[in-house]
Protein backbone atom coordinates (compact mmCIF):
# COMPACT_ATOMS: atom_id res chain seq x y z
CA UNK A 1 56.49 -77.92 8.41
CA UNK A 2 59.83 -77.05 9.35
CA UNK A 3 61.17 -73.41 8.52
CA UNK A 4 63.98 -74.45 6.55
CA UNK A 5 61.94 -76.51 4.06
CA UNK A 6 59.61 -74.12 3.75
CA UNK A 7 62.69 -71.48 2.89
CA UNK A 8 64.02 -74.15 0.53
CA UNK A 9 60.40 -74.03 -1.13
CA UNK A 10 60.40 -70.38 -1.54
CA UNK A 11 63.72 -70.18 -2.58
CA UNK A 12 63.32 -73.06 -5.17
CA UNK A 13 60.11 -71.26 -6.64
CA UNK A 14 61.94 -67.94 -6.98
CA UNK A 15 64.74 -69.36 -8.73
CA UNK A 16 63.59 -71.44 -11.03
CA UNK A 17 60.09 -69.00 -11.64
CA UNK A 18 57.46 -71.91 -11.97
CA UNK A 19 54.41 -71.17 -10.41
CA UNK A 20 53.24 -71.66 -6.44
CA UNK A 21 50.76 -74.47 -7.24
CA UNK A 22 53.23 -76.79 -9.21
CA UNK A 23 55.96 -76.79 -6.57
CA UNK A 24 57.19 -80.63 -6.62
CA UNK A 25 55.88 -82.59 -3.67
CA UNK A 26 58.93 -85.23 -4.50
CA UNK A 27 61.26 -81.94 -3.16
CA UNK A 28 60.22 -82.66 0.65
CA UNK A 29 59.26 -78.43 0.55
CA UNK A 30 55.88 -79.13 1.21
CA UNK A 31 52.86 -77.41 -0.73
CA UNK A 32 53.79 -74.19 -2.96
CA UNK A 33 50.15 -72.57 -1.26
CA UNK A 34 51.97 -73.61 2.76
CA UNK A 35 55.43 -71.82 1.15
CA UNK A 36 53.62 -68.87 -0.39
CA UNK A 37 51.92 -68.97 3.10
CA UNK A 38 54.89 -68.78 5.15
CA UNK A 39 56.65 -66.09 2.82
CA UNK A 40 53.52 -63.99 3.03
CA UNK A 41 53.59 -64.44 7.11
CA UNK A 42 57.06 -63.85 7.43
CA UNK A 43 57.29 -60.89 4.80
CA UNK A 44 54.40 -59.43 7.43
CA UNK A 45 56.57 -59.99 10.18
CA UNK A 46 59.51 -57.60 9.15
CA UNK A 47 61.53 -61.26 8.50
CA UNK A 48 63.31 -60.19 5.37
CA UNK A 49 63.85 -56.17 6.54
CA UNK A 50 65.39 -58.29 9.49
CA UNK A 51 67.10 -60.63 7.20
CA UNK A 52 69.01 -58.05 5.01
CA UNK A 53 70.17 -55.25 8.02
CA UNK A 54 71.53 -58.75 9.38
CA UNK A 55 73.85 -59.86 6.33
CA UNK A 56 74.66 -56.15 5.85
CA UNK A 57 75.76 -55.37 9.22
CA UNK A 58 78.04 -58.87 8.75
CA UNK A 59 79.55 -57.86 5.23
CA UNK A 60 80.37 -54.71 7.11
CA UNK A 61 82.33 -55.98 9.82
CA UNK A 62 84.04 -58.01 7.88
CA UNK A 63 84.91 -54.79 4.94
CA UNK A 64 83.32 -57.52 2.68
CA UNK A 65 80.48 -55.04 0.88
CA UNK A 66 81.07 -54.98 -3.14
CA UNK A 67 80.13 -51.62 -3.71
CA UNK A 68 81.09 -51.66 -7.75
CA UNK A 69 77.87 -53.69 -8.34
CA UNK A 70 75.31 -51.68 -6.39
CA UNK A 71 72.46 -49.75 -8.12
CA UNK A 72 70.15 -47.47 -7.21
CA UNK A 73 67.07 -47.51 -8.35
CA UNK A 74 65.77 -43.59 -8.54
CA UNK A 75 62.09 -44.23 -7.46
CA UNK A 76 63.84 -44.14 -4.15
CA UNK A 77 66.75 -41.87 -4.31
CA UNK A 78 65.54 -37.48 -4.09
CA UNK A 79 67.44 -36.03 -7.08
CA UNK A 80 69.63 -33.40 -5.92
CA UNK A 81 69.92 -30.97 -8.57
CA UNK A 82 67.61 -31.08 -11.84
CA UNK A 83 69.49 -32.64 -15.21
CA UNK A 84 70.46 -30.88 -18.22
CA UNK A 85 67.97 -28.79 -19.95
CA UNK A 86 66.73 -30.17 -23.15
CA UNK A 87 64.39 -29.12 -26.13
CA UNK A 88 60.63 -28.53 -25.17
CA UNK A 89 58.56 -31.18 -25.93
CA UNK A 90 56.41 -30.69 -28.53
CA UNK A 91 53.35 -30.34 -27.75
CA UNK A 92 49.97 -32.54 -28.77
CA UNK A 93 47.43 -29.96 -26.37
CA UNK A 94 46.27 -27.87 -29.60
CA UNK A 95 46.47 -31.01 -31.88
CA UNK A 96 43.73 -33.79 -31.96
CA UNK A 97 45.14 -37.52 -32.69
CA UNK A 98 43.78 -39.61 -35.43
CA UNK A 99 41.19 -41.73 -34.51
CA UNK A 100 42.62 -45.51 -33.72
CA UNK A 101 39.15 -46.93 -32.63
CA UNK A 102 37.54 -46.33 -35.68
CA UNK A 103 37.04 -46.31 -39.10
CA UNK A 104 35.49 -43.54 -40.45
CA UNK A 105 32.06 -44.71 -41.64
CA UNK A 106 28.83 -43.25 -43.67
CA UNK A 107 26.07 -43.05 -40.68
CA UNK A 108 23.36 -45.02 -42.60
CA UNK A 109 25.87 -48.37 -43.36
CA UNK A 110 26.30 -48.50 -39.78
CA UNK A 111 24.83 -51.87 -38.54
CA UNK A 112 22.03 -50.63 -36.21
CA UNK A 113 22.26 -54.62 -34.20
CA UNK A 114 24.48 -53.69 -30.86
């Protein structure tokens, strides 16, 4: 199968959020399992890492990056400084929780079958 199609596949699946398996054979994309395929083999390759330095290095040249939409997400970004100080937490270490499992029950009404 071509590349392209098989991009058009992927693409199609991740827009529209249907699962691998019911990817329309009518679409000319091939299977969904030869598109997950060849998004798992190129994601192995470094294709997409490839992909984005690409299209950023273009929308560079060209003074064409939006910065007023970008977001960063913080599992990736140190944090400088710590934030504001707030109350302590209170504290559950001394305290035992209620019992969610269970009802309390009389030992000998307990059904002895397990």
């Amino acid at each position: 199968m071509p590349d392209r199609q098989a991009l058009c596949g992927i693409l199609f699946v991740l827009h529209t959020g249907i699962q691998w398996e019911y990817l329309p054979q009518e679409l000319g994309f091939g299977s969904g399992m030869t598109c997950w395929r060849r998004l798992a083999a190129w994601n192995e390759a470094g294709v997409w890492d490839q992909l984005h330095a690409l299209l950023l290095n273009k929308l560079r040249s060209k003074n064409q990056l939006d910065w007023s939409r970008a977001v960063i997400d913080s599992s990736h970004v140190r944090a400088a400084r710590r934030g504001p100080k707030t109350d302590p937490g209170r504290s559950t270490a001394h305290d035992r929780a209620a019992n969610t499992t269970s009802s309390p029950t009389a030992k000998g009404t307990r059904s002895r079958c397990r």
